[in-house]
Protein backbone atom coordinates (compact mmCIF):
# COMPACT_ATOMS: atom_id res chain seq x y z
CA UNK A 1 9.09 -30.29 249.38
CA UNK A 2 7.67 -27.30 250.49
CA UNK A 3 6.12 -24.33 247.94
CA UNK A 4 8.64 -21.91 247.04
CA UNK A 5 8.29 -18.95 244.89
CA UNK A 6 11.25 -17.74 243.04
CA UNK A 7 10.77 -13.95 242.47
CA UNK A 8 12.98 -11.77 240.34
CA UNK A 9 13.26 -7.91 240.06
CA UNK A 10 14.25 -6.92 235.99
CA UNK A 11 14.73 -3.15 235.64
CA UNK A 12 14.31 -1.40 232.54
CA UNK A 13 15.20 2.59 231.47
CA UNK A 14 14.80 4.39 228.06
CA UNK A 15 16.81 3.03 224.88
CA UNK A 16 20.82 3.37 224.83
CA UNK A 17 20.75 3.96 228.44
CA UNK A 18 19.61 7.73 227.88
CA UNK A 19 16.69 10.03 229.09
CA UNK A 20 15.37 11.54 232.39
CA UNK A 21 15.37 9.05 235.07
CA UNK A 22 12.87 9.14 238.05
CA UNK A 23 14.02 6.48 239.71
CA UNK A 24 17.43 5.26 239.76
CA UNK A 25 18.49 2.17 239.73
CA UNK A 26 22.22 0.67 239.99
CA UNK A 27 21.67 -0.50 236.52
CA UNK A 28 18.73 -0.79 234.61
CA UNK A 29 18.96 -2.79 230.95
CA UNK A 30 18.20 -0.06 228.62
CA UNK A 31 15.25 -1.55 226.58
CA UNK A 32 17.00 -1.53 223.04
CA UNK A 33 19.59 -4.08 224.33
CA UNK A 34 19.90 -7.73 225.26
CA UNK A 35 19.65 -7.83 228.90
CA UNK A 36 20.50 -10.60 230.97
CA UNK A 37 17.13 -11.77 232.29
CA UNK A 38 17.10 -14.42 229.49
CA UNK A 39 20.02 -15.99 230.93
CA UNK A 40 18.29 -15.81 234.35
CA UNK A 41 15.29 -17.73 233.54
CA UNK A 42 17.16 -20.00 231.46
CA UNK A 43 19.23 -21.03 234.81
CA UNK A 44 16.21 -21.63 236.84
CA UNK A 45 14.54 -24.27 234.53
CA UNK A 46 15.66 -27.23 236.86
CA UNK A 47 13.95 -25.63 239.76
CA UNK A 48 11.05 -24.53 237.79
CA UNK A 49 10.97 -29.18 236.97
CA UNK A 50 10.80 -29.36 240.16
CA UNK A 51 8.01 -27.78 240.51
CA UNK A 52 9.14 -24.30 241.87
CA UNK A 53 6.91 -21.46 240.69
CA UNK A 54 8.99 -18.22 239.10
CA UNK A 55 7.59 -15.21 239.27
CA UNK A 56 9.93 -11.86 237.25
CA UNK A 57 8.12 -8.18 238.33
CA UNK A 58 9.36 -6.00 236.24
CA UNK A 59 10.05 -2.21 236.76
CA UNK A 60 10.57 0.83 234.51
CA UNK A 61 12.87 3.90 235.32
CA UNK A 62 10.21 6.37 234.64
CA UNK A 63 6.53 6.05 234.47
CA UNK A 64 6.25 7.06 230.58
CA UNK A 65 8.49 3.81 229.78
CA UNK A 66 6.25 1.36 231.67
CA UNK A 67 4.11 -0.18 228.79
CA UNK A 68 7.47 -0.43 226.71
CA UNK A 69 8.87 -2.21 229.41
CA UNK A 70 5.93 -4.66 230.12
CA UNK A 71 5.89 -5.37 226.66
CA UNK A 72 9.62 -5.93 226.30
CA UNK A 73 10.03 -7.97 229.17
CA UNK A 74 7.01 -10.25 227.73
CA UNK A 75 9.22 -10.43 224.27
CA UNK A 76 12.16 -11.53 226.50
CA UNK A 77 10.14 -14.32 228.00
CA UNK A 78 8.35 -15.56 225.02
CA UNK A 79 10.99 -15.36 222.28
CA UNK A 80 11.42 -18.15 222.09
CA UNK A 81 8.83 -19.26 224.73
CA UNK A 82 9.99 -20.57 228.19
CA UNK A 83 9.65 -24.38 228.94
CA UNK A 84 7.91 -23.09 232.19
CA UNK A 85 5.15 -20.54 233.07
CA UNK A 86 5.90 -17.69 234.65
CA UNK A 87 3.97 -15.42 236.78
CA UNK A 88 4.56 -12.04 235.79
CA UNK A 89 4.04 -8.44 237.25
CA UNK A 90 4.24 -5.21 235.42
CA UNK A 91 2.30 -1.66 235.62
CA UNK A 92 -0.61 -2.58 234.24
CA UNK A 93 -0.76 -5.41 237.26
CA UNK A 94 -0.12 -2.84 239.73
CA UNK A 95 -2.85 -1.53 238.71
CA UNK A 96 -5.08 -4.20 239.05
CA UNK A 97 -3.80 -5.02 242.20
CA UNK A 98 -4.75 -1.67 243.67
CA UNK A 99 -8.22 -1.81 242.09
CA UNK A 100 -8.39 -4.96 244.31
CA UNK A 101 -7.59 -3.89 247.37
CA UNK A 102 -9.71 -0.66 246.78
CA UNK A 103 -13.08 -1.98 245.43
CA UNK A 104 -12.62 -4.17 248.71
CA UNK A 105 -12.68 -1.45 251.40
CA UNK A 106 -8.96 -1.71 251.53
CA UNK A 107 -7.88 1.75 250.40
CA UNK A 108 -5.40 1.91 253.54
CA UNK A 109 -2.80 -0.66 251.92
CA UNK A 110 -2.37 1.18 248.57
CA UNK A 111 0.54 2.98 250.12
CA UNK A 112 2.48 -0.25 250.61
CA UNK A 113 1.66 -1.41 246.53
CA UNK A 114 4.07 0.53 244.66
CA UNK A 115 7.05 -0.19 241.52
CA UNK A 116 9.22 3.34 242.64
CA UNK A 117 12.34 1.90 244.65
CA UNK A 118 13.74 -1.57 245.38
CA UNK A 119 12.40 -1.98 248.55
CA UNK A 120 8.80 -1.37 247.29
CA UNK A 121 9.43 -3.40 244.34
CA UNK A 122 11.05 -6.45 246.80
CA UNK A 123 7.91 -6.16 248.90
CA UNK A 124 5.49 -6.53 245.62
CA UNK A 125 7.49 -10.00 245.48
CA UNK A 126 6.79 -10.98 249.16
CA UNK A 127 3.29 -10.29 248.42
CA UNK A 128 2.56 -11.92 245.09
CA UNK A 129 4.30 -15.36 246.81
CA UNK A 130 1.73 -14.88 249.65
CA UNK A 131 -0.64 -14.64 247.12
CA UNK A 132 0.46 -17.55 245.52
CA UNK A 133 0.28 -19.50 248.32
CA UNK A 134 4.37 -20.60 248.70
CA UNK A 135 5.86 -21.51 251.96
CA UNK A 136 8.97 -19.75 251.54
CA UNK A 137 10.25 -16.89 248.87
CA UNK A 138 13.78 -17.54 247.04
CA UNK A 139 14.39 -13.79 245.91
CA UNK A 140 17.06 -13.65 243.31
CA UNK A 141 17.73 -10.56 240.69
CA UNK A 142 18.25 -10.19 236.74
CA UNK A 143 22.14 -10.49 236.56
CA UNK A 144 22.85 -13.77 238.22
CA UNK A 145 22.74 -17.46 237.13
CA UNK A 146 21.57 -20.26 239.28
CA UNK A 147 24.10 -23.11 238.43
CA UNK A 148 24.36 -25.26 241.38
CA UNK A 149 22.21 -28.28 241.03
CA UNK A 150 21.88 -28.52 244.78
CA UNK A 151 20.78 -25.12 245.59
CA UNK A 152 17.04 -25.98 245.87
CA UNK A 153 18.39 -29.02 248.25
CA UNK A 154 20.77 -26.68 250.54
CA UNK A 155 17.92 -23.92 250.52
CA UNK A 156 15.73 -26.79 251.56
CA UNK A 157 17.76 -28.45 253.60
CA UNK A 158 18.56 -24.94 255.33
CA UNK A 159 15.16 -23.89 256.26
CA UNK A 160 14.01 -27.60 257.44
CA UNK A 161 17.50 -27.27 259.90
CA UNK A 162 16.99 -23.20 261.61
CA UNK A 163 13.03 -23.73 261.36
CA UNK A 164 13.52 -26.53 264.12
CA UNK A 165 14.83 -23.76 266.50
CA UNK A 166 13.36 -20.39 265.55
CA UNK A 167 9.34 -19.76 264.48
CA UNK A 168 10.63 -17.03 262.53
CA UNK A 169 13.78 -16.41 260.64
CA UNK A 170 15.26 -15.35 257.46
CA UNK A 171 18.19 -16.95 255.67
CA UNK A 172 21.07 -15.23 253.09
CA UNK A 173 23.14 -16.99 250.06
CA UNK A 174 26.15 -15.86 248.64
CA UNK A 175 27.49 -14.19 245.36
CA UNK A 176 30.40 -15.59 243.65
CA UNK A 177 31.66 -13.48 240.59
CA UNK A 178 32.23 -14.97 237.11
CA UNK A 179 35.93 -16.34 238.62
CA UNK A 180 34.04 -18.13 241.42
CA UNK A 181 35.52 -15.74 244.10
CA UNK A 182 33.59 -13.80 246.83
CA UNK A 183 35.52 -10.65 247.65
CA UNK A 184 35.16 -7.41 245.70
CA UNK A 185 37.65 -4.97 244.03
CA UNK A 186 38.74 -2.21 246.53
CA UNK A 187 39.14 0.46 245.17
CA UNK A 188 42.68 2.76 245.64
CA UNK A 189 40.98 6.59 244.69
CA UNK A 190 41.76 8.81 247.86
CA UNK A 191 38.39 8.83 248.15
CA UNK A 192 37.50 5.68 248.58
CA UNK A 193 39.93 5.32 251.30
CA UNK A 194 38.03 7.54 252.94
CA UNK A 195 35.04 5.74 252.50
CA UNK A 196 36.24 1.84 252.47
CA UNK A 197 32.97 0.67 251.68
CA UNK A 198 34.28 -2.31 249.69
CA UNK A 199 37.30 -2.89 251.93
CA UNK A 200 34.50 -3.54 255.21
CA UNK A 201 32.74 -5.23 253.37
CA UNK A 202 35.08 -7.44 252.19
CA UNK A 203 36.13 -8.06 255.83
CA UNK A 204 32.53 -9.19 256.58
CA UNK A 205 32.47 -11.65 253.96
CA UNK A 206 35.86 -12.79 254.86
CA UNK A 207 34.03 -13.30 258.28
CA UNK A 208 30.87 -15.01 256.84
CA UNK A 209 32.08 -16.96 253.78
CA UNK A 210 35.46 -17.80 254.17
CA UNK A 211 35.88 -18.92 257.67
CA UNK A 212 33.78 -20.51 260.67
CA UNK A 213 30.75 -22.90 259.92
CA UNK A 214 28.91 -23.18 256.60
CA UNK A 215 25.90 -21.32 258.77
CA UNK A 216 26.13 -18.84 261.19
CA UNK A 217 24.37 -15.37 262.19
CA UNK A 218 24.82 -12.96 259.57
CA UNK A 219 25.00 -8.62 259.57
CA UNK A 220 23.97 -8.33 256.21
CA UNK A 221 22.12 -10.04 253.10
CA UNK A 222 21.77 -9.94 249.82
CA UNK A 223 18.66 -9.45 247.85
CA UNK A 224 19.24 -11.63 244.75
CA UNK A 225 20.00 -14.71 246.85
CA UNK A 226 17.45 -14.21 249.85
CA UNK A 227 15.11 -17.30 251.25
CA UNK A 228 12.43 -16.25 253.44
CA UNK A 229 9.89 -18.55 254.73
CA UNK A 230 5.72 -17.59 254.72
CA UNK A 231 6.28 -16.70 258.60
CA UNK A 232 8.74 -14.10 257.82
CA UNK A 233 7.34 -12.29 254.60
CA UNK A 234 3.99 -12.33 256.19
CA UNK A 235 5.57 -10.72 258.89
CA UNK A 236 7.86 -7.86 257.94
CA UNK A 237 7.97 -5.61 254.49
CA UNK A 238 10.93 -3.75 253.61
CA UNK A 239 11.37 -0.41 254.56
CA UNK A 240 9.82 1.39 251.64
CA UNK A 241 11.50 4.44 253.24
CA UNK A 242 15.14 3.57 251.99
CA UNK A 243 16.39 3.67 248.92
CA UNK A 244 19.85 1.69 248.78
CA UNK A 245 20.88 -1.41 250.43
CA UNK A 246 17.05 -2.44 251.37
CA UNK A 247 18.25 -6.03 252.00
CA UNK A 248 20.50 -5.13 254.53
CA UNK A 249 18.03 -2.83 255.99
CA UNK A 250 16.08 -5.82 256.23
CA UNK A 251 17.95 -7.97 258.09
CA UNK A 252 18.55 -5.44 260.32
CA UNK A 253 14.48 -4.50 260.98
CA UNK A 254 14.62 -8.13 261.44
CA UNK A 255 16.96 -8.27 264.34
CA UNK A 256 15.11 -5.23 265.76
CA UNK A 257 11.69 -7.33 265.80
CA UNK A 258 13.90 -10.19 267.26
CA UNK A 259 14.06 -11.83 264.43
CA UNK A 260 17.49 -13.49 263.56
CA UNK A 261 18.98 -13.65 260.50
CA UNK A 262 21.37 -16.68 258.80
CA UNK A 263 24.31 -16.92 256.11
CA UNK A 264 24.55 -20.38 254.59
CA UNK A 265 28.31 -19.80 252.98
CA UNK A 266 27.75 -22.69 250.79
CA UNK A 267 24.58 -21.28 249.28
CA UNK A 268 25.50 -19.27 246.17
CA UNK A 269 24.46 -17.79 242.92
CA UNK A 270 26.58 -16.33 240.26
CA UNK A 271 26.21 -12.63 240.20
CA UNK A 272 27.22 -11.57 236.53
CA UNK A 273 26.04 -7.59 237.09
CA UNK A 274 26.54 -5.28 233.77
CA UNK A 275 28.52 -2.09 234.52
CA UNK A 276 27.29 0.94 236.68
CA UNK A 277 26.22 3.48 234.54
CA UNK A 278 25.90 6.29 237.29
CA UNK A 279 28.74 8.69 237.95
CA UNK A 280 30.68 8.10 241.19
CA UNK A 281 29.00 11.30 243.25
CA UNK A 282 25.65 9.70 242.36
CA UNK A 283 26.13 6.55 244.16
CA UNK A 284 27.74 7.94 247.15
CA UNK A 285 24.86 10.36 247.28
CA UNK A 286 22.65 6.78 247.11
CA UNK A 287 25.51 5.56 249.71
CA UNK A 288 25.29 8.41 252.08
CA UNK A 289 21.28 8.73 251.66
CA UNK A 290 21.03 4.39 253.13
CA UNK A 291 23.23 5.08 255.83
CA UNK A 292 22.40 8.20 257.44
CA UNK A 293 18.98 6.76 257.51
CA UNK A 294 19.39 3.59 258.86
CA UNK A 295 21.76 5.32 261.60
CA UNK A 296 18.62 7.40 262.89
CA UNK A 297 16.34 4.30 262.98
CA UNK A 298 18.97 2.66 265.12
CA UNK A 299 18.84 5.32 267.63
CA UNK A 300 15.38 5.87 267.47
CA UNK A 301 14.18 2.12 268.13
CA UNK A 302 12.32 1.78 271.42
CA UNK A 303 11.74 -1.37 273.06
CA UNK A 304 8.80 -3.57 273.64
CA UNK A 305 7.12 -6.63 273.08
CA UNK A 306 8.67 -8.67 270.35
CA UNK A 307 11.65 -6.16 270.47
CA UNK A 308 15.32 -6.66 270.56
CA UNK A 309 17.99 -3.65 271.34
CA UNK A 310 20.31 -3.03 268.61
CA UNK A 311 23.33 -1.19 267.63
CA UNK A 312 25.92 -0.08 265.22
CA UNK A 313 28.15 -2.77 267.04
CA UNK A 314 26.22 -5.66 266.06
CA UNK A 315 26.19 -5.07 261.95
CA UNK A 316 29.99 -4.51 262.07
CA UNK A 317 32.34 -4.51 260.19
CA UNK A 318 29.41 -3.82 257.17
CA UNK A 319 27.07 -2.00 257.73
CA UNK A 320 27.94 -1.17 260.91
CA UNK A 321 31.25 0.86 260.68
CA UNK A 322 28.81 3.30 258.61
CA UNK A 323 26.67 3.66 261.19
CA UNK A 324 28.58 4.84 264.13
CA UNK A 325 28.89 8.44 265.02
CA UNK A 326 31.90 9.14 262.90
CA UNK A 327 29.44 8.82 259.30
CA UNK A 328 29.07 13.16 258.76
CA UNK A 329 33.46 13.30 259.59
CA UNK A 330 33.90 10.41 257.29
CA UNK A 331 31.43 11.80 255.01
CA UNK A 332 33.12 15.26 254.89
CA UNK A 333 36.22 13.39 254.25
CA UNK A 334 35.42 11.05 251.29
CA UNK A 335 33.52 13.83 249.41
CA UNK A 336 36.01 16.51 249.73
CA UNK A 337 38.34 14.52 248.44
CA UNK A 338 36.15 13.29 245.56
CA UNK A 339 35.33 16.88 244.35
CA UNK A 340 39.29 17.95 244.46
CA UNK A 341 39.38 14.65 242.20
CA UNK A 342 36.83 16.45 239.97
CA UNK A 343 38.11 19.70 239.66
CA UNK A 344 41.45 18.47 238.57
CA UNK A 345 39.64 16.87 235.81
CA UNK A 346 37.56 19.96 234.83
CA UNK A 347 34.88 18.87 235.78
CA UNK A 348 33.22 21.72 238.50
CA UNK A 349 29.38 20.09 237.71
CA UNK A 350 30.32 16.96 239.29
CA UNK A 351 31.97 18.62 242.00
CA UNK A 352 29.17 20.59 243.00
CA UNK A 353 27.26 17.75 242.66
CA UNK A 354 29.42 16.14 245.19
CA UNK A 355 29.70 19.03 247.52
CA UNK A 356 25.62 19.03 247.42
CA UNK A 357 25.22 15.44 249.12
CA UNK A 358 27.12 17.04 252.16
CA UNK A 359 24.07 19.50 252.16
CA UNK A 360 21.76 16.51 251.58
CA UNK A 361 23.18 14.87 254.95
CA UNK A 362 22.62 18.13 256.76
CA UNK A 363 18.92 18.08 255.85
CA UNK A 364 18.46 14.14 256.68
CA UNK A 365 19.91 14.79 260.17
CA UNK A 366 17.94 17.48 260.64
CA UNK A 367 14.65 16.03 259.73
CA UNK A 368 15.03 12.89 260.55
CA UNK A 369 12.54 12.64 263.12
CA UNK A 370 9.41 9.89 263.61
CA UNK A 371 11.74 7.39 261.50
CA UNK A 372 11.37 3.99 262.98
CA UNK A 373 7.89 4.80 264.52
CA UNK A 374 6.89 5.15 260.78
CA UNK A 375 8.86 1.75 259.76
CA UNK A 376 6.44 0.85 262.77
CA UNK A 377 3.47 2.05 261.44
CA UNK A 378 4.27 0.20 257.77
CA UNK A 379 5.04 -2.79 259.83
CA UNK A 380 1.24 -2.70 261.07
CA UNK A 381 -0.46 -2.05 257.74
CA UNK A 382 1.86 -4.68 256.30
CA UNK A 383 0.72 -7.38 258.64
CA UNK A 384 -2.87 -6.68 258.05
CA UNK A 385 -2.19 -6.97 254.71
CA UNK A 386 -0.58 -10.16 254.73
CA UNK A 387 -2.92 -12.13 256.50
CA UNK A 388 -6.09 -11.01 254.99
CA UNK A 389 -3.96 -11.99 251.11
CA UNK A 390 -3.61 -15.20 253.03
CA UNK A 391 -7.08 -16.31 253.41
CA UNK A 392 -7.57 -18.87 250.45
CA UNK A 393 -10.74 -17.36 248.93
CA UNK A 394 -8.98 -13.72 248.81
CA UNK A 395 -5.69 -15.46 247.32
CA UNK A 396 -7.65 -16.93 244.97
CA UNK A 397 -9.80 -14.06 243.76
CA UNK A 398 -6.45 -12.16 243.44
CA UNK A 399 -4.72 -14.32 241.40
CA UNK A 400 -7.79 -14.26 238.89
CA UNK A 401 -7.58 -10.04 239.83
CA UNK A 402 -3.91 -10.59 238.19
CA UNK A 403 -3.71 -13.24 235.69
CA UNK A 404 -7.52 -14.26 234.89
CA UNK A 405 -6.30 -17.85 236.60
CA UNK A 406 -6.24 -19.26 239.57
């Protein structure tokens, strides 16, 4: 069996959910309750037998929560105690981490070692399994249960099967709710009809999961059931640039580097996710933010060496239907709508607030320049990075950097 490094993301904000936010997150266990990374960790105890190494990174909302949150992620862990180790990242290792790269004439990779968005928080997990030494990355999240006893063996069996036709290549699970199904509530708001992000992607995972072969070429991923093999995360970062919907952004940079991307329809997790707390305008905002970015690196992307040409066509119908040159008409559509919605329930704060992501848009569009020659540049840096973690003496010195252990 080949190394494998089970990372998991656990977001944390300020007690009962309230207090100034600096980073938002879809929804981040407020640190006086429960949580459901206990019953995360719990789940993975026949992988961690089988000798799979776990690693949780844990992230805080705003910087001024971050030793609360180390130190109640640590209480979630320990109380009672695991019957596994587990590898675990917080501020204070950021820290450290930087300190290594800088003391070592690295200073030009501190950019890419950050805990302020998912995708910089995803590509802390790609680097801590180089670190580690594992030959592929399982990335799962903080709301989901691994109950399949043979999803180590399909993962396995998965990568073993694609890496005997592609060097490099990533591969995507599946969530099933609570009820075992796939598919996703649509919603019926006027709205939302407008902006049927649920019903396309529905359609895509009607594509992927419930017809054809168990694998096939997939649009999209999901980051809490991701495997990506050593020649992959060594590879490519996500973009830190994005904010939303990094994993699909990820597949896509992917396909851009000519890398492709699989969906194994029989590899699942249960996704178990608490509610949203965020108000509707505030995730379309986070909606319309993703999509009007990844749109302009799409169109910016210039060939090359190691380069594949790709469009809004190929990611349909999810992403791609939001990426076609109907997004500001749709746009104008769905949020209009929205704020009538508001001011017929009093509400004129939220409708402004709605209005304003229309303004937002605007501003993307208009300074949207240099996008995918940056991704380009972070690509580069990444790289570097990768390979010089790789070497076994530097691995090793940063895993005594982290944890005082190699």
């Amino acid at each position: 069996m080949r190394g494998y490094f089970v990372a998991i993301p656990t977001y944390w904000t300020y007690p009962g959910g309230e207090g100034p936010e600096e980073i938002v997150f879809d929804h981040p266990t407020p640190l006086d309750a429960p949580g459901t990374l206990r019953r995360t960790l719990e789940s993975l105890t026949p992988l961690a037998a089988r000798g799979v190494e776990v690693g949780v990174v844990a992230a805080a909302t705003a910087p001024s929560l971050e030793a609360l949150v180390a130190r109640r992620v640590q209480e979630v862990m320990e109380s009672p105690p695991l019957p596994y180790p587990v590898r675990w990242f917080a501020a204070s290792h950021l820290s450290r981490l930087r300190d290594f790269c800088r003391t070592r004439g690295r200073a030009e990779w501190l950019p890419l070692l950050s805990l302020a968005g998912y995708s910089q928080i995803r590509n802390l997990t790609l680097i801590l399994a180089n670190i580690c030494g594992a030959q592929a990355l399982i990335s799962l999240d903080d709301d989901e249960v691994v109950a399949d006893p043979d999803f180590l063996a399909k993962v396995e069996e998965d990568l073993e099967f694609l890496g005997r036709e592609h060097p490099v290549f990533g591969l995507a699970g599946v969530y099933r709710q609570a009820d075992g199904g796939v598919l996703l509530p649509e919603p019926a708001a006027p709205w939302a009809v407008a902006w049927p992000k649920m019903r396309w992607l529905n359609a895509a995972l009607k594509n992927l999961v419930l017809a054809g072969p168990r694998l096939k070429p997939t649009p999209l991923g999901f980051g809490g059931n991701l495997a990506l093999p050593v020649a992959l995360f060594r590879r490519l970062p996500f973009d830190p640039a994005i904010t939303r919907g990094e994993d699909t952004d990820y597949v896509m940079n992917a396909r851009m580097f000519g890398i492709p991307f699989f969906l194994d329809n029989a590899l699942s997790i249960i996704h178990l996710p608490p509610a949203k707390p965020h108000p509707t305008w505030l995730r379309l905002r986070q909606d319309l933010v993703r999509f009007c970015y990844t749109r302009l690196k799409l169109r910016q992307q210039e060939p090359g060496p190691g380069r594949a040409r790709v469009t809004a066509e190929d990611f349909k119908p999810y992403p791609g239907n939001f990426l076609a040159d109907d997004l500001p008409e749709r746009a104008f559509q769905s949020h209009t709508l929205l704020a009538l919605d508001y001011l017929a329930q009093g509400d004129s704060e939220a409708a402004r607030q709605t209005l304003m992501n229309l303004a937002l848009m605007d501003r993307l569009e208009q300074s949207g320049a240099g996008v995918y020659e940056a991704y380009e540049r972070t690509v580069s840096l990444w790289q570097a990075l990768q390979q010089w973690l790789a070497q076994p003496e530097v691995a090793a010195e940063a895993r005594q950097a982290l944890w005082g252990a190699a």
